[in-house]
N, C-alpha and C. Protein backbone atom coordinates (compact mmCIF):
# COMPACT_ATOMS: atom_id res chain seq x y z
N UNK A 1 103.44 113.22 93.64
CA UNK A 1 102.81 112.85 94.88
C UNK A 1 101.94 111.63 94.63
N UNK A 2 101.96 110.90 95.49
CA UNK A 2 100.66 109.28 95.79
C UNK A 2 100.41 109.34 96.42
N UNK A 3 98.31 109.26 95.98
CA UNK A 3 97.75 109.57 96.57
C UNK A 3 97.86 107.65 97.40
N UNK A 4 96.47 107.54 98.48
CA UNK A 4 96.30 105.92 98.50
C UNK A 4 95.95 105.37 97.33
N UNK A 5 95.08 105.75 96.61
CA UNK A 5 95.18 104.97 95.50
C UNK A 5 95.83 104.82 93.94
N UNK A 6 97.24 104.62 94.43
CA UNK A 6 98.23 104.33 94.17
C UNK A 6 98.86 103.24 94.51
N UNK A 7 98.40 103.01 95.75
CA UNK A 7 99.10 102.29 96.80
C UNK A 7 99.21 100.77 96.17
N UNK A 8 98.02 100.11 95.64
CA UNK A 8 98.07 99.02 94.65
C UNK A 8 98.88 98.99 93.87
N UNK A 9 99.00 99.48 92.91
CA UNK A 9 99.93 99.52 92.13
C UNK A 9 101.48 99.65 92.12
N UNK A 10 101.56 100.65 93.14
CA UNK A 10 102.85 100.62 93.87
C UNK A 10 103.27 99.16 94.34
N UNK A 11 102.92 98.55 95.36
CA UNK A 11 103.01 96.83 95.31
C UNK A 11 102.71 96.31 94.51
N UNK A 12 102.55 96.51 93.42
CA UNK A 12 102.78 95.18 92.33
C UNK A 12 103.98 95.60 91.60
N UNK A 13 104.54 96.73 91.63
CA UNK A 13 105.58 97.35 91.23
C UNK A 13 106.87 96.51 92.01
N UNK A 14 106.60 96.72 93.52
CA UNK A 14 107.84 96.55 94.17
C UNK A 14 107.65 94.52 94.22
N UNK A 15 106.73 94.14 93.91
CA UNK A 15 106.17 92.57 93.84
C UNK A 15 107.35 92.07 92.11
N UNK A 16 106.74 93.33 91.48
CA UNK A 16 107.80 92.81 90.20
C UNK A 16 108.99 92.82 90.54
N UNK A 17 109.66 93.74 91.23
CA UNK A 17 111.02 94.10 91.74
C UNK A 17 111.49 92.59 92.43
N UNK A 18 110.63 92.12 93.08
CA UNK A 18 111.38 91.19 94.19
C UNK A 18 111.40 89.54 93.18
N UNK A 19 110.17 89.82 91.91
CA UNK A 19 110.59 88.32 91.35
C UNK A 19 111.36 88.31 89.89
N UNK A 20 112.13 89.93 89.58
CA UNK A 20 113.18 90.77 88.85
C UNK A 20 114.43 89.83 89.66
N UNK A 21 114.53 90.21 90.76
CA UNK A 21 115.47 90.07 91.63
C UNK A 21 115.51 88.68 91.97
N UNK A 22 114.99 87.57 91.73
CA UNK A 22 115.04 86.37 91.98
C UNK A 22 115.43 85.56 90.60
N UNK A 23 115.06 86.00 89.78
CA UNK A 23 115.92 85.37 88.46
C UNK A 23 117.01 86.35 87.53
N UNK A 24 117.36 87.35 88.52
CA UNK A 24 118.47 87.91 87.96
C UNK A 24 119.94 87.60 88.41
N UNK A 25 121.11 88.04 87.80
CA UNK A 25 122.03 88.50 88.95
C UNK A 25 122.11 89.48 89.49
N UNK A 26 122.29 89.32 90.75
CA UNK A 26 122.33 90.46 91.82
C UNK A 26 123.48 91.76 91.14
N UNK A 27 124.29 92.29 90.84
CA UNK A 27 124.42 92.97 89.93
C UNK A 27 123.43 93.55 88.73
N UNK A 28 123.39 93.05 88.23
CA UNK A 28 123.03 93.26 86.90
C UNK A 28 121.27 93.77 87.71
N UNK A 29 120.31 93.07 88.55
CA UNK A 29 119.10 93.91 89.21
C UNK A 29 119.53 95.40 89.69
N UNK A 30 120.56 95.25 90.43
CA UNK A 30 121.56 96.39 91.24
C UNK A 30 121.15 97.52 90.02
N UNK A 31 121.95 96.98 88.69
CA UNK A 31 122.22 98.25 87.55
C UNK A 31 120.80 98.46 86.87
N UNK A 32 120.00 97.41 86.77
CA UNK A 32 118.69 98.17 86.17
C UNK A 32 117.77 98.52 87.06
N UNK A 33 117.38 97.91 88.37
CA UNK A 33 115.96 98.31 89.12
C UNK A 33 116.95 98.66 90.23
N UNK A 34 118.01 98.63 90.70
CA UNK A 34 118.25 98.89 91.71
C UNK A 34 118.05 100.15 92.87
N UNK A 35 117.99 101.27 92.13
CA UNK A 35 117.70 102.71 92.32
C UNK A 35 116.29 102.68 92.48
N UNK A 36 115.28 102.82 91.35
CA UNK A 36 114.05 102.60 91.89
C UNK A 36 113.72 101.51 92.73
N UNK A 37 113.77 100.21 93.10
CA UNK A 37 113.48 99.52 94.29
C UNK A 37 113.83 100.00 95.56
N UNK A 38 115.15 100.78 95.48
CA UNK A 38 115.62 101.52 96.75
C UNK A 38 114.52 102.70 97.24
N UNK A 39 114.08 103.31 96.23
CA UNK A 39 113.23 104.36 96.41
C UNK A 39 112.03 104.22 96.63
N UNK A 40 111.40 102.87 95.80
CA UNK A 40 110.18 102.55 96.56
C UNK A 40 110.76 102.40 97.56
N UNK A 41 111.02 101.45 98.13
CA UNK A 41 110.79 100.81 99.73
C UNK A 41 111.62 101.78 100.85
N UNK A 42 112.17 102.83 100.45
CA UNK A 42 112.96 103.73 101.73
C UNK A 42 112.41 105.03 101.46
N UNK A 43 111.60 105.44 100.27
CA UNK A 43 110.81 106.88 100.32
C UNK A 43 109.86 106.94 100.02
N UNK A 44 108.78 105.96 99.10
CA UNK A 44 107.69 106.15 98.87
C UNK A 44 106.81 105.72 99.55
N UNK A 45 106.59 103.94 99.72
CA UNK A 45 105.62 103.34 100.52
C UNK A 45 105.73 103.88 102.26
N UNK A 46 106.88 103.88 102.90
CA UNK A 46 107.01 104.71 104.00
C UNK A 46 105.98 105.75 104.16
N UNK A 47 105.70 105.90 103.46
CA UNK A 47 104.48 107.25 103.68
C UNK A 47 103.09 107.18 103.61
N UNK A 48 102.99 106.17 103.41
CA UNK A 48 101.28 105.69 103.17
C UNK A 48 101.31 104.50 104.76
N UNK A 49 100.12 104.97 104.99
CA UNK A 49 99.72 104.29 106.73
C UNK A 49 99.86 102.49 106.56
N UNK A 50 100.15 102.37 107.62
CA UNK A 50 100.39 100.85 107.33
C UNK A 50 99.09 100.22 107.11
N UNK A 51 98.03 100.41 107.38
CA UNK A 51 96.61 100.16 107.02
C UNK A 51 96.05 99.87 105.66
N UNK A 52 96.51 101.48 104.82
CA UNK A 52 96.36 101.47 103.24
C UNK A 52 97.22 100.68 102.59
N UNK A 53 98.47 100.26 103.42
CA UNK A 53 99.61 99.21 103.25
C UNK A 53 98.78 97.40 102.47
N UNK A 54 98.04 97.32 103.75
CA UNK A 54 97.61 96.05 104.38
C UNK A 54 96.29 95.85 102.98
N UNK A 55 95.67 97.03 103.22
CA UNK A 55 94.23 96.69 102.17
C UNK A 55 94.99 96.42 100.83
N UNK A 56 95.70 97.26 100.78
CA UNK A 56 96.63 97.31 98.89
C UNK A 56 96.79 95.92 98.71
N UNK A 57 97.81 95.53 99.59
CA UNK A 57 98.62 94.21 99.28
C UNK A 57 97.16 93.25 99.04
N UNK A 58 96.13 92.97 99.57
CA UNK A 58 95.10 92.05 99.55
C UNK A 58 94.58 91.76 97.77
N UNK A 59 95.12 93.19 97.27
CA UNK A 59 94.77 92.95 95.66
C UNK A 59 95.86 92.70 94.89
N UNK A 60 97.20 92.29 95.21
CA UNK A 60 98.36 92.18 94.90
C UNK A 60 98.79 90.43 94.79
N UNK A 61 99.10 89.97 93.21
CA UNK A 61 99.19 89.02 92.87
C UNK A 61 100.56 89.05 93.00
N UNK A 62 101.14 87.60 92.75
CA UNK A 62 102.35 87.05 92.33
C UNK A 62 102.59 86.91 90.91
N UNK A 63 102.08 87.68 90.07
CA UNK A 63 102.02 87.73 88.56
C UNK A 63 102.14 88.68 87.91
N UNK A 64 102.81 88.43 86.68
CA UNK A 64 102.85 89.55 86.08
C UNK A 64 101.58 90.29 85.07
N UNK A 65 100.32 89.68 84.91
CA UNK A 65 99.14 90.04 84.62
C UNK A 65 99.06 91.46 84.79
N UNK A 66 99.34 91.74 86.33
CA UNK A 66 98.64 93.11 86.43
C UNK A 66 99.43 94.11 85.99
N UNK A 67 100.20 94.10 85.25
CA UNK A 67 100.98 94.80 84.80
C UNK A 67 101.56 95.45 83.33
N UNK A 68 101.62 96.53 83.09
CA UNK A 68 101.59 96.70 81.48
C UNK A 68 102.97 96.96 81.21
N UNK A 69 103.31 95.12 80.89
CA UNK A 69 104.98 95.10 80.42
C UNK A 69 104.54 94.39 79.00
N UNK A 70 106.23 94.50 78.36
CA UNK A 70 106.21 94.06 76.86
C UNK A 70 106.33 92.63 77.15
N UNK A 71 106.21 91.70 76.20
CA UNK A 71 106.40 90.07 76.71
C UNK A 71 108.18 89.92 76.76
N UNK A 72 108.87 90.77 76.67
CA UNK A 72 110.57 90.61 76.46
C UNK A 72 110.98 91.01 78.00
N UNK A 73 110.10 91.53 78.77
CA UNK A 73 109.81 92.50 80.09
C UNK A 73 109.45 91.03 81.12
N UNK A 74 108.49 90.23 81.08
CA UNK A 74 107.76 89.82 81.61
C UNK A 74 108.75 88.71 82.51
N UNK A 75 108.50 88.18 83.83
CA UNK A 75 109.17 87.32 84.83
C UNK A 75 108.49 85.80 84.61
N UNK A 76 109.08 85.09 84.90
CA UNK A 76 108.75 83.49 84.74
C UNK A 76 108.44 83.04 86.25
């Protein structure tokens, strides 16, 4: 279960997903994040008010900083 404060983190999750998906091939995103990106955005965030939506995203970078990946992990 997620609680709201989650909700941050959750968008920087689906924020990695979308710049995963911009220097990948569409396949090859499909076979590694494809399942979880589906699941964030059609079962998880769906459930948190669009409000706790709105405040989250305000702490949500375009970087991979906030995030605890390996440097072999990390997006350009």
């Amino acid at each position: 279960m997620f609680a709201p404060r989650h909700a941050p983190n959750l968008l920087r999750l689906k924020a990695f997903f979308a710049r995963q998906f911009r220097q990948m091939p569409t396949a090859q995103f499909m076979a590694v994040f494809g399942a979880y990106a589906d699941r964030l955005d059609q079962d998880i965030l769906p459930r948190f008010a669009p409000a706790v939506l709105a405040s989250a995203a305000s702490g949500v970078r375009e970087h991979d900083d906030e995030l605890p990946l390996r440097p072999e992990e990390g997006t350009t």
